[in-house]
Protein backbone atom coordinates (compact mmCIF):
# COMPACT_ATOMS: atom_id res chain seq x y z
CA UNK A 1 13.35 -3.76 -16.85
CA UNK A 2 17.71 -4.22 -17.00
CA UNK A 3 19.19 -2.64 -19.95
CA UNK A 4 19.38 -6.30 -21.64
CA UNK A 5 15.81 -6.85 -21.60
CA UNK A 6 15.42 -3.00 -23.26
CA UNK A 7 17.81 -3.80 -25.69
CA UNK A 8 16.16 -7.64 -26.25
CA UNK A 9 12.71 -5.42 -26.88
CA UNK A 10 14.32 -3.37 -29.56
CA UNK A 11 15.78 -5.97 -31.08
CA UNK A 12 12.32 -8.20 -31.60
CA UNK A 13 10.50 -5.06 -32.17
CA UNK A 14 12.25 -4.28 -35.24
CA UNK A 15 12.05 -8.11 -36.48
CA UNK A 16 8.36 -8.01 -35.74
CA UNK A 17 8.21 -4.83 -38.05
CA UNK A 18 10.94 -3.57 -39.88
CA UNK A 19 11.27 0.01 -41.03
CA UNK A 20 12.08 1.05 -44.78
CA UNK A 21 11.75 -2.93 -45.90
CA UNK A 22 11.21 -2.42 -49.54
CA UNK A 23 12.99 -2.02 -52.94
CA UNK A 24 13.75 1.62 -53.25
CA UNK A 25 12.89 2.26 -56.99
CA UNK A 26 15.08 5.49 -57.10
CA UNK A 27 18.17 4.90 -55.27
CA UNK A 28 21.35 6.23 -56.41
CA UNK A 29 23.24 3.14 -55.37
CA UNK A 30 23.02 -0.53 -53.97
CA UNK A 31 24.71 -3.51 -53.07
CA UNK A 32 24.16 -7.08 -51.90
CA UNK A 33 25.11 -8.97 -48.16
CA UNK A 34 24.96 -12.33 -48.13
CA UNK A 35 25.86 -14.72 -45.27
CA UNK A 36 25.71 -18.01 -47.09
CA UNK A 37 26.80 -19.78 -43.26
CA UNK A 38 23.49 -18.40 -42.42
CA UNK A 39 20.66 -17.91 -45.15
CA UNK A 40 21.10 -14.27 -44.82
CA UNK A 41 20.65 -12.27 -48.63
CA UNK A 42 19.47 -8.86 -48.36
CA UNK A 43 20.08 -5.78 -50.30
CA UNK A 44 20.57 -2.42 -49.64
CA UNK A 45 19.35 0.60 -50.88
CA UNK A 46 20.64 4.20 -50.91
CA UNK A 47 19.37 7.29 -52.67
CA UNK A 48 21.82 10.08 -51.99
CA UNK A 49 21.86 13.53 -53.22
CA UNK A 50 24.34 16.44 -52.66
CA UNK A 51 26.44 14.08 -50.47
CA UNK A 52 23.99 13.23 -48.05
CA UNK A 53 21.80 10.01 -47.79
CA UNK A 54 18.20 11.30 -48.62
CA UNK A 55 17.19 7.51 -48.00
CA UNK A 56 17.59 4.32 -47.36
CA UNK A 57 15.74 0.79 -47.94
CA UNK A 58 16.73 -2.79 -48.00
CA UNK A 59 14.98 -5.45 -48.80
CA UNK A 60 15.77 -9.41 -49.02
CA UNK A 61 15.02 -12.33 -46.11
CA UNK A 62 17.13 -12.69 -42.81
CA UNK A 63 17.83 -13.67 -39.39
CA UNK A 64 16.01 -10.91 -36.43
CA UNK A 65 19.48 -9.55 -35.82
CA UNK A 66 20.32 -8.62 -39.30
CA UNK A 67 16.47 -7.04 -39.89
CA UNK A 68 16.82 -5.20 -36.70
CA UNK A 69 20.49 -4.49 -37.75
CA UNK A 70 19.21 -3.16 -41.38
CA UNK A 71 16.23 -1.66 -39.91
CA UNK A 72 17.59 0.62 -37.03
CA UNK A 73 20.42 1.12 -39.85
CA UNK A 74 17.88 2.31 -42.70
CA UNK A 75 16.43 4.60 -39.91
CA UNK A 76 20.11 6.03 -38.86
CA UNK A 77 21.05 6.84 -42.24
CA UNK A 78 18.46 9.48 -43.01
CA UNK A 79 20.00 12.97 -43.38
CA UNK A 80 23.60 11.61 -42.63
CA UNK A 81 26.73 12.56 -44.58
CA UNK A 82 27.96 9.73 -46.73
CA UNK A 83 31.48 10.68 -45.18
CA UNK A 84 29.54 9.47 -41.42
CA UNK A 85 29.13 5.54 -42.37
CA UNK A 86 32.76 4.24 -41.93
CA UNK A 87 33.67 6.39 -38.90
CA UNK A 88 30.07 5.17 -37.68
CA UNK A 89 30.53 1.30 -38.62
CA UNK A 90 33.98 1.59 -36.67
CA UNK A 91 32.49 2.83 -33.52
CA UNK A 92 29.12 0.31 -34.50
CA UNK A 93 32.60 -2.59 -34.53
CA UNK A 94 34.05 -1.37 -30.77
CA UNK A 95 30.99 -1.62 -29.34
CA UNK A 96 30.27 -5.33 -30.63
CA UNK A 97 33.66 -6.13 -29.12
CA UNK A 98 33.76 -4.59 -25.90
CA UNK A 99 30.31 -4.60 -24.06
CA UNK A 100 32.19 -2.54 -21.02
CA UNK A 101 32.16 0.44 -22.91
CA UNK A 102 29.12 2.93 -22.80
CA UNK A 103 26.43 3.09 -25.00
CA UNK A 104 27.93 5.50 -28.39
CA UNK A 105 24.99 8.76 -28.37
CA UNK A 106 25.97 9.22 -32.35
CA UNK A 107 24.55 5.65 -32.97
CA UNK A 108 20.84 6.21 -30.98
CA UNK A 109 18.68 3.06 -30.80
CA UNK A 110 21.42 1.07 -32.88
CA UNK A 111 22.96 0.73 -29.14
CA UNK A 112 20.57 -1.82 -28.71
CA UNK A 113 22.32 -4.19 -31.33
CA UNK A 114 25.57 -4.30 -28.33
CA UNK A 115 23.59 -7.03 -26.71
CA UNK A 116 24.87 -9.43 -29.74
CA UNK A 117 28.22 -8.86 -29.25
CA UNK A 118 28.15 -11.35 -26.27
CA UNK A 119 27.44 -13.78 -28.91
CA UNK A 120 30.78 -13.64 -31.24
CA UNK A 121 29.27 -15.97 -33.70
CA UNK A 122 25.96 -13.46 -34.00
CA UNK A 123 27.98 -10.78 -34.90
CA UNK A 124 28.27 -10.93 -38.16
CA UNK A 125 24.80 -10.87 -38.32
CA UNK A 126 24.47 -7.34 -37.01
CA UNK A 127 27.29 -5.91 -39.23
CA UNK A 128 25.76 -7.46 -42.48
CA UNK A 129 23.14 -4.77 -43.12
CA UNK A 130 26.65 -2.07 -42.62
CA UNK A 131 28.93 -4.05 -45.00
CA UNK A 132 25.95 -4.02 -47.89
CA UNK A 133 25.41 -0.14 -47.25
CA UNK A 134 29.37 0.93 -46.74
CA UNK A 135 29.70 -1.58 -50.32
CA UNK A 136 27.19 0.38 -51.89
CA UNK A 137 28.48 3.38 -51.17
CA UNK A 138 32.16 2.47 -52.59
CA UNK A 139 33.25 4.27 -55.52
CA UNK A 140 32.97 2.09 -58.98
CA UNK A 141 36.06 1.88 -60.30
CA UNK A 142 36.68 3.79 -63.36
């Protein structure tokens, strides 16, 4: 099996069932992504105590790139810093840019989600589940 057809796998095994799909009733913060070019809404959901993310949910209907996206994400975020997301989404960016680079360790399965950056106009689909959860994590302003 080639490293495409791996990454193809993931990618359709986390449409087919999608991890941490629900409305989290006790989550500390939230925020919408919408991709009204492509039907995408979803929201996500973080619960996040002493500056780490306990958990994480979304919920809403989307393409498979954006459930795999937001599942593999919801997954990821588990036990993580808040302070790891942006540095994360950056390195989650260069890799959906440059497929010549090698796979990032820090990101695990989300790897698989590199495939789509052959596909420019897919890409936004893959980052859409990161924008909700790095919006939801902003500071409200006072």
């Amino acid at each position: 099996m080639s490293l495409d057809q791996l990454y193809q796998a993931k990618i359709l095994e986390h449409n087919r069932a999608p991890h941490n799909h629900f409305e989290m009733s006790d989550a500390t913060h939230s925020a919408r992504g919408l991709d009204a070019l492509c039907g995408d809404d979803i929201r996500f959901w973080i619960r996040v105590q002493d500056g780490r993310v306990a958990a994480a949910s979304w919920s809403g209907d989307a393409c498979a790139i954006t459930t795999a996206s937001a599942s593999m994400l919801s997954r990821w975020l588990a036990g993580r810093r808040i302070e790891e997301l942006a540095p994360a989404f950056g390195r989650f960016e260069e890799l959906l840019e440059a497929a010549n680079q090698p796979d990032a360790p820090e990101l695990g399965e989300i790897n698989a989600l590199r495939a789509v950056g052959r596909f420019p106009s897919r890409r936004r689909n893959a980052l859409l589940p990161w924008n909700a959860a790095l919006d939801a994590l902003k500071p409200t302003a006072a």
